[in-house]
Protein backbone atom coordinates (compact mmCIF):
# COMPACT_ATOMS: atom_id res chain seq x y z
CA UNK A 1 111.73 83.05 104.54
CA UNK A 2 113.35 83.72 108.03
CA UNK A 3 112.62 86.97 109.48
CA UNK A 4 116.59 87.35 110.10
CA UNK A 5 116.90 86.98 105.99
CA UNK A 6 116.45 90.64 103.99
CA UNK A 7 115.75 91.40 100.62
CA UNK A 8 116.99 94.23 101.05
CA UNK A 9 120.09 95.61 104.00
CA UNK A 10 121.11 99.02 102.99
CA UNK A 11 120.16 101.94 100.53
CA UNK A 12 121.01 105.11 99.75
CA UNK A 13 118.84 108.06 98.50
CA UNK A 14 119.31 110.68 95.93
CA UNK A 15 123.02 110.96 96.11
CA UNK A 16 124.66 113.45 93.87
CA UNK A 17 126.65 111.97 90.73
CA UNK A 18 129.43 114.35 92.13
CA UNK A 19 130.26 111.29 94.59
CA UNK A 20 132.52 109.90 92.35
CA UNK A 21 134.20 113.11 91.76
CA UNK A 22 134.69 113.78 95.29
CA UNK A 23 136.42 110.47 96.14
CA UNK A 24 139.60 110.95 94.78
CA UNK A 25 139.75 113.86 97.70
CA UNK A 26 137.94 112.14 100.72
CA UNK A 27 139.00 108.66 101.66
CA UNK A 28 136.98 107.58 103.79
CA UNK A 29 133.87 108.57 101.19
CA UNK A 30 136.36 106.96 98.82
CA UNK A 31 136.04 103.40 101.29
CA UNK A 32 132.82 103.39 102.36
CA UNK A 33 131.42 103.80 98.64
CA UNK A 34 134.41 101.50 97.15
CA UNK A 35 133.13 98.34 99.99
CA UNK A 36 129.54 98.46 98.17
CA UNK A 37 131.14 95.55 95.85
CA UNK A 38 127.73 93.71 96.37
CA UNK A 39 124.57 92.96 94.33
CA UNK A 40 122.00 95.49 94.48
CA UNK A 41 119.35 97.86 92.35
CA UNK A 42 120.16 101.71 91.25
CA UNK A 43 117.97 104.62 90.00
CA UNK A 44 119.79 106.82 87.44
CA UNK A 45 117.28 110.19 87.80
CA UNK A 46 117.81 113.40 85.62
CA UNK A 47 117.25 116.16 88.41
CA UNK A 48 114.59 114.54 90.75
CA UNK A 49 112.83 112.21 88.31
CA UNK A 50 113.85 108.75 87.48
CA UNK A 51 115.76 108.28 84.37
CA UNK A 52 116.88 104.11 84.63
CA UNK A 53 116.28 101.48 86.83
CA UNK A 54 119.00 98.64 86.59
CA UNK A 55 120.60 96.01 88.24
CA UNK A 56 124.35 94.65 88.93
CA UNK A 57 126.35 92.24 91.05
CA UNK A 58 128.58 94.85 92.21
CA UNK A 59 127.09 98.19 92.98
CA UNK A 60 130.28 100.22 93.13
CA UNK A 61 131.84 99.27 89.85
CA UNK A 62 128.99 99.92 87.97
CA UNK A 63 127.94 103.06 89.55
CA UNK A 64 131.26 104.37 88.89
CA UNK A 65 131.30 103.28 84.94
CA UNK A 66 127.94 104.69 84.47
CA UNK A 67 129.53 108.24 86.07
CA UNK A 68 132.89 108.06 84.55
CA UNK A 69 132.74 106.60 80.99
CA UNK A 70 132.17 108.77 78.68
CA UNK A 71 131.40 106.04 76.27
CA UNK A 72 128.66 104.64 78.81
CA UNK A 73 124.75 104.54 77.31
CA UNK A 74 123.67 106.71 80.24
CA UNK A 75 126.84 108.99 80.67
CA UNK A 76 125.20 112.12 79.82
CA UNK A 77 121.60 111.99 81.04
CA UNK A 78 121.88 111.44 84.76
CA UNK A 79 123.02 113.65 88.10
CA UNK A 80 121.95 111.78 90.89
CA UNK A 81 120.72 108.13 92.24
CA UNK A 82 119.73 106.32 94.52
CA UNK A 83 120.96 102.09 95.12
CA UNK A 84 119.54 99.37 97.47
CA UNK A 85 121.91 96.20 98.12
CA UNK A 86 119.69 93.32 97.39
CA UNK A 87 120.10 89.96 98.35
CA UNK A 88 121.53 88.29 94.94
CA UNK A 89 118.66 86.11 94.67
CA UNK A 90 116.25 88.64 94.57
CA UNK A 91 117.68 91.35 92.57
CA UNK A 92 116.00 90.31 88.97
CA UNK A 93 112.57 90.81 91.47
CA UNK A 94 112.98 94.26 93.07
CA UNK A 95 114.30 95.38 89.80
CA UNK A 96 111.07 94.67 88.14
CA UNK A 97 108.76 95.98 91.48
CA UNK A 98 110.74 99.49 90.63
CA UNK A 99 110.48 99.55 86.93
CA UNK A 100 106.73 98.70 87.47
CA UNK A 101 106.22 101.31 90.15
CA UNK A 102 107.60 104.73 88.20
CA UNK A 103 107.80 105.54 84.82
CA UNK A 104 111.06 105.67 83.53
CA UNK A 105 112.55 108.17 80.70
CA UNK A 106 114.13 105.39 79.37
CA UNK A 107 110.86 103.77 79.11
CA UNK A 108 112.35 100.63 80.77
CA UNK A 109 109.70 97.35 80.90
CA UNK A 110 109.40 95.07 84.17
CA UNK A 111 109.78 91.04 83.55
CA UNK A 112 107.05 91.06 85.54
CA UNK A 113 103.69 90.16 84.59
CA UNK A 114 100.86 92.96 84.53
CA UNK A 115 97.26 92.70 85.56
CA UNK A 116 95.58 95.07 83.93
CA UNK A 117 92.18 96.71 84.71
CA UNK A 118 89.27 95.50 82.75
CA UNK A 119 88.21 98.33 80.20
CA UNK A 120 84.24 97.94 81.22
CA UNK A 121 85.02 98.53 84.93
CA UNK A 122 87.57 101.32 84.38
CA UNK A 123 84.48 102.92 82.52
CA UNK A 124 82.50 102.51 85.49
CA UNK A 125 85.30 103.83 87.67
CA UNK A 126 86.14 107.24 85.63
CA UNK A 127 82.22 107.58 85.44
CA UNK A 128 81.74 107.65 89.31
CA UNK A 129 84.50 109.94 90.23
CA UNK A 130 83.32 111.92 87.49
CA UNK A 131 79.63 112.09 89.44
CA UNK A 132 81.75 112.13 92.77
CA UNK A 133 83.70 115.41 91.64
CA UNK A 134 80.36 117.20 90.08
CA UNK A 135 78.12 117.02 93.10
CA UNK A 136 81.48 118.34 95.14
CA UNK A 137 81.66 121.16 93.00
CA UNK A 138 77.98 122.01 93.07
């Protein structure tokens, strides 16, 4: 891939779900967040931990249905988030990286394949920070 080609050009962090309240008021909040009509990846969180990782093709609209409609499966449960705008390709990809890399309340699963540690050497793991932390505490 080019180095000129992101995965990922803009994001936004821990906005409150008031934004979408406050628009109606402030236009140019009400333009710059209406112009994110493009593909991307959102974090619903309740408070500061993540509540649903999804993805779209326009950021904006869906934001703004999961906010506003009451009838929405995540209406209730949410009060801030965060978006990236992905590259449309890509978006089924990052949305799995973030599923896989926090837990969700949803309990949301990445399409992404897991490796998981073998059981014998997580064993051998647990038992040698085990010995680590006693000879630190003696």
């Amino acid at each position: 891939m080019p180095s000129n080609q992101k995965i990922v050009t803009q994001y936004a962090r821990m906005w409150p779900r008031e934004v979408f309240d406050a628009m109606e008021e402030n236009k140019l909040l009400l333009k710059e967040v209406k112009d994110l009509q493009q593909p991307g990846v959102y974090i619903l969180y309740r408070d500061d931990v993540p509540y649903y990782v999804g993805k779209t093709v326009k950021l904006y609209s869906r934001l703004h249905d999961h906010a506003n409609k009451s009838t929405d499966r995540y209406f209730n449960f949410w009060n801030y988030f965060s978006f990236f705008v992905v590259a449309a390709k890509h978006v089924d990809e990052v949305e799995g990286v973030l599923i896989a890399a926090m837990t969700t309340a949803n309990s949301a699963v990445p399409r992404i394949p897991q490796i998981k540690l073998d059981p014998k050497l997580a064993r051998i793991l647990r038992q040698a920070r085990r010995h680590q932390f006693d000879h630190q505490s003696a």
